[in-house]
C-alpha atoms as a PDB file:
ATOM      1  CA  UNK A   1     -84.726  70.068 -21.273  1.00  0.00           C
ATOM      2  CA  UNK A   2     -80.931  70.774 -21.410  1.00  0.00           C
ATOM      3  CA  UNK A   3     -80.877  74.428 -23.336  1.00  0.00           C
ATOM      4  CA  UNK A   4     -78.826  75.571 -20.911  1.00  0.00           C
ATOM      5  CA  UNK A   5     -75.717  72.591 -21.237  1.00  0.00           C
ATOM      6  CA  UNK A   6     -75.653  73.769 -24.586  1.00  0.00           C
ATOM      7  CA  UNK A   7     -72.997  76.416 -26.355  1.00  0.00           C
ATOM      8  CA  UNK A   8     -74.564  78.260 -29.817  1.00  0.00           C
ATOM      9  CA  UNK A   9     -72.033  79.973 -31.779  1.00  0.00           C
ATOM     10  CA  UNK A  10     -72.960  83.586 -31.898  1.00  0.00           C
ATOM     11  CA  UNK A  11     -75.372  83.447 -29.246  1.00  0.00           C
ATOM     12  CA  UNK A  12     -75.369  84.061 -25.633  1.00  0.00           C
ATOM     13  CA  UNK A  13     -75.351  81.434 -23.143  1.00  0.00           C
ATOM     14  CA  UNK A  14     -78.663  80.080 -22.172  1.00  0.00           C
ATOM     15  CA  UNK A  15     -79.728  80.600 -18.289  1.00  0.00           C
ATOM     16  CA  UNK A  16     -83.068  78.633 -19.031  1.00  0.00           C
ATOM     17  CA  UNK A  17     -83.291  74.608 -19.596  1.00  0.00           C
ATOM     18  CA  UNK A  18     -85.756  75.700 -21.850  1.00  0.00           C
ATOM     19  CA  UNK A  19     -87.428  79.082 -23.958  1.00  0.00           C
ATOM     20  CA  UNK A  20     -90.599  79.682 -25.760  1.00  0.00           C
ATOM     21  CA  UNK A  21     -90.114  78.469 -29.667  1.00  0.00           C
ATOM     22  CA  UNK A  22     -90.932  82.486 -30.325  1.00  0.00           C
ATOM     23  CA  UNK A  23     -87.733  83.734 -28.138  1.00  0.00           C
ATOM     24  CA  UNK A  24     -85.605  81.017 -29.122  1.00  0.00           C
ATOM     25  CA  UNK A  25     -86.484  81.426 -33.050  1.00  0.00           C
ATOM     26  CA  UNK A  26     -85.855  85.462 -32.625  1.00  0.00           C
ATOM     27  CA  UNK A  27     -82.089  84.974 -31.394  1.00  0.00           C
ATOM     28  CA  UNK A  28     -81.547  82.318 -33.707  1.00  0.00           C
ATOM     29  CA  UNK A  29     -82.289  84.736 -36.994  1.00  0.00           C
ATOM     30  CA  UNK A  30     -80.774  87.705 -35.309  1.00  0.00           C
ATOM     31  CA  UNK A  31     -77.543  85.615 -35.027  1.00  0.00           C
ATOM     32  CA  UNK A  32     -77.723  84.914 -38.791  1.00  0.00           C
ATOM     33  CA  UNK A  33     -79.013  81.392 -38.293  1.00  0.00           C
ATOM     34  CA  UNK A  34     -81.675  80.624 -40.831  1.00  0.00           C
ATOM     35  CA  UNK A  35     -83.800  77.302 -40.657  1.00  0.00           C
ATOM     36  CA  UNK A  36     -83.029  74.343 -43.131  1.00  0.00           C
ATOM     37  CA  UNK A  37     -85.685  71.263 -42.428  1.00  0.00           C
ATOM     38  CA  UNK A  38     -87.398  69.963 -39.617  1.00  0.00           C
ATOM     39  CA  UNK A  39     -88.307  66.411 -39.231  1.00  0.00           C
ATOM     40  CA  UNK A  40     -90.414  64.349 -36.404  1.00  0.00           C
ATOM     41  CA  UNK A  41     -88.417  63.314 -33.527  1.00  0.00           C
ATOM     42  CA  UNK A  42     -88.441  60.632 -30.575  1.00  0.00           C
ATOM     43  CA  UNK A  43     -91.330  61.013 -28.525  1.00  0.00           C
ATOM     44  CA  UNK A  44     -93.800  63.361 -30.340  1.00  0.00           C
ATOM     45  CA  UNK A  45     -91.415  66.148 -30.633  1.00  0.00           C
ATOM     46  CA  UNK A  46     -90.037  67.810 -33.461  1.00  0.00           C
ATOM     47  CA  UNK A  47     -86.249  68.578 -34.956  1.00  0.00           C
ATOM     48  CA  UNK A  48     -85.210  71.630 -36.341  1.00  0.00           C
ATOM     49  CA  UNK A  49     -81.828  72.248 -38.145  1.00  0.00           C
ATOM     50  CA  UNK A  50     -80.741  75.745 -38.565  1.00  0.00           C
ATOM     51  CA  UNK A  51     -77.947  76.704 -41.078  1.00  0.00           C
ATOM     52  CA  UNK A  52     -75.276  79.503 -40.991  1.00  0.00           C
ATOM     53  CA  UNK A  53     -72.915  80.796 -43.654  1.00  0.00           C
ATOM     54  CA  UNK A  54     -70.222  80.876 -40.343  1.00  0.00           C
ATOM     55  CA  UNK A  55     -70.969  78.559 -37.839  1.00  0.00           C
ATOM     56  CA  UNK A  56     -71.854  75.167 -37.651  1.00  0.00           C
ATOM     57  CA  UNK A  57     -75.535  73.678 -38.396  1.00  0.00           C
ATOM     58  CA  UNK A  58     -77.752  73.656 -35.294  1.00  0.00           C
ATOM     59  CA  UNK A  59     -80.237  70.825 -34.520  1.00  0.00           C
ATOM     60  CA  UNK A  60     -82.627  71.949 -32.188  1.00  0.00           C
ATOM     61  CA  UNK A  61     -85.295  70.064 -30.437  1.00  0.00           C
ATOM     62  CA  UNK A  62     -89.070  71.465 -29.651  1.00  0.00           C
ATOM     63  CA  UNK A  63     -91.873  70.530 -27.667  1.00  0.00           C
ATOM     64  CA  UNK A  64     -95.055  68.189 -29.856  1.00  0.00           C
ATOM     65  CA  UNK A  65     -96.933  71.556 -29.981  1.00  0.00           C
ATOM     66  CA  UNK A  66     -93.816  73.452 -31.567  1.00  0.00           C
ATOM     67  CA  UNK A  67     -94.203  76.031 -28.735  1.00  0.00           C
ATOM     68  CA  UNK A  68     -91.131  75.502 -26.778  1.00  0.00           C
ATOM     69  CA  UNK A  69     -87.407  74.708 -27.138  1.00  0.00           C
ATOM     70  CA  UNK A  70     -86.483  72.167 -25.397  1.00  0.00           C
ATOM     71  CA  UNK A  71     -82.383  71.980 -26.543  1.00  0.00           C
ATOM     72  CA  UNK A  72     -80.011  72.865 -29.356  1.00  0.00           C
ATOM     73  CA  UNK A  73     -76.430  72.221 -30.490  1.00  0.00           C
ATOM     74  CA  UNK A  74     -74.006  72.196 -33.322  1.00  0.00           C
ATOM     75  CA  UNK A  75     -73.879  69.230 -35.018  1.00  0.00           C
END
């Protein structure tokens, strides 16, 4: 839960270790960030890379359930 370590071009910075996947998702398309792929990740939860025709790709990491963000940075 490290959302708030992390810098997202575009975006503000987090005050939150973590956000609801509904929040999170909202900024992310209102930024211009549109979602790529998601894949399973370590432990249950799941990856989600989000693309951007300026910035660099995002991975971001979410809960098992898919309902909260747990972290995400450029890759």
């Amino acid at each position: 839960m490290t959302l708030d370590k992390h810098t997202i071009q575009g975006l503000a910075t987090f005050t939150s270790k973590t956000l609801p996947s509904s929040e999170f998702e909202k900024l992310m398309i209102n930024a211009g960030y549109f979602e790529v792929g998601s894949a399973p990740a370590q432990g249950g939860r799941i990856k989600v890379w989000w693309s951007h025709d300026d910035y660099p790709r995002v991975e971001s990491i979410y809960s098992p359930d898919k309902n909260t963000v747990l972290t995400a940075y450029h890759v």
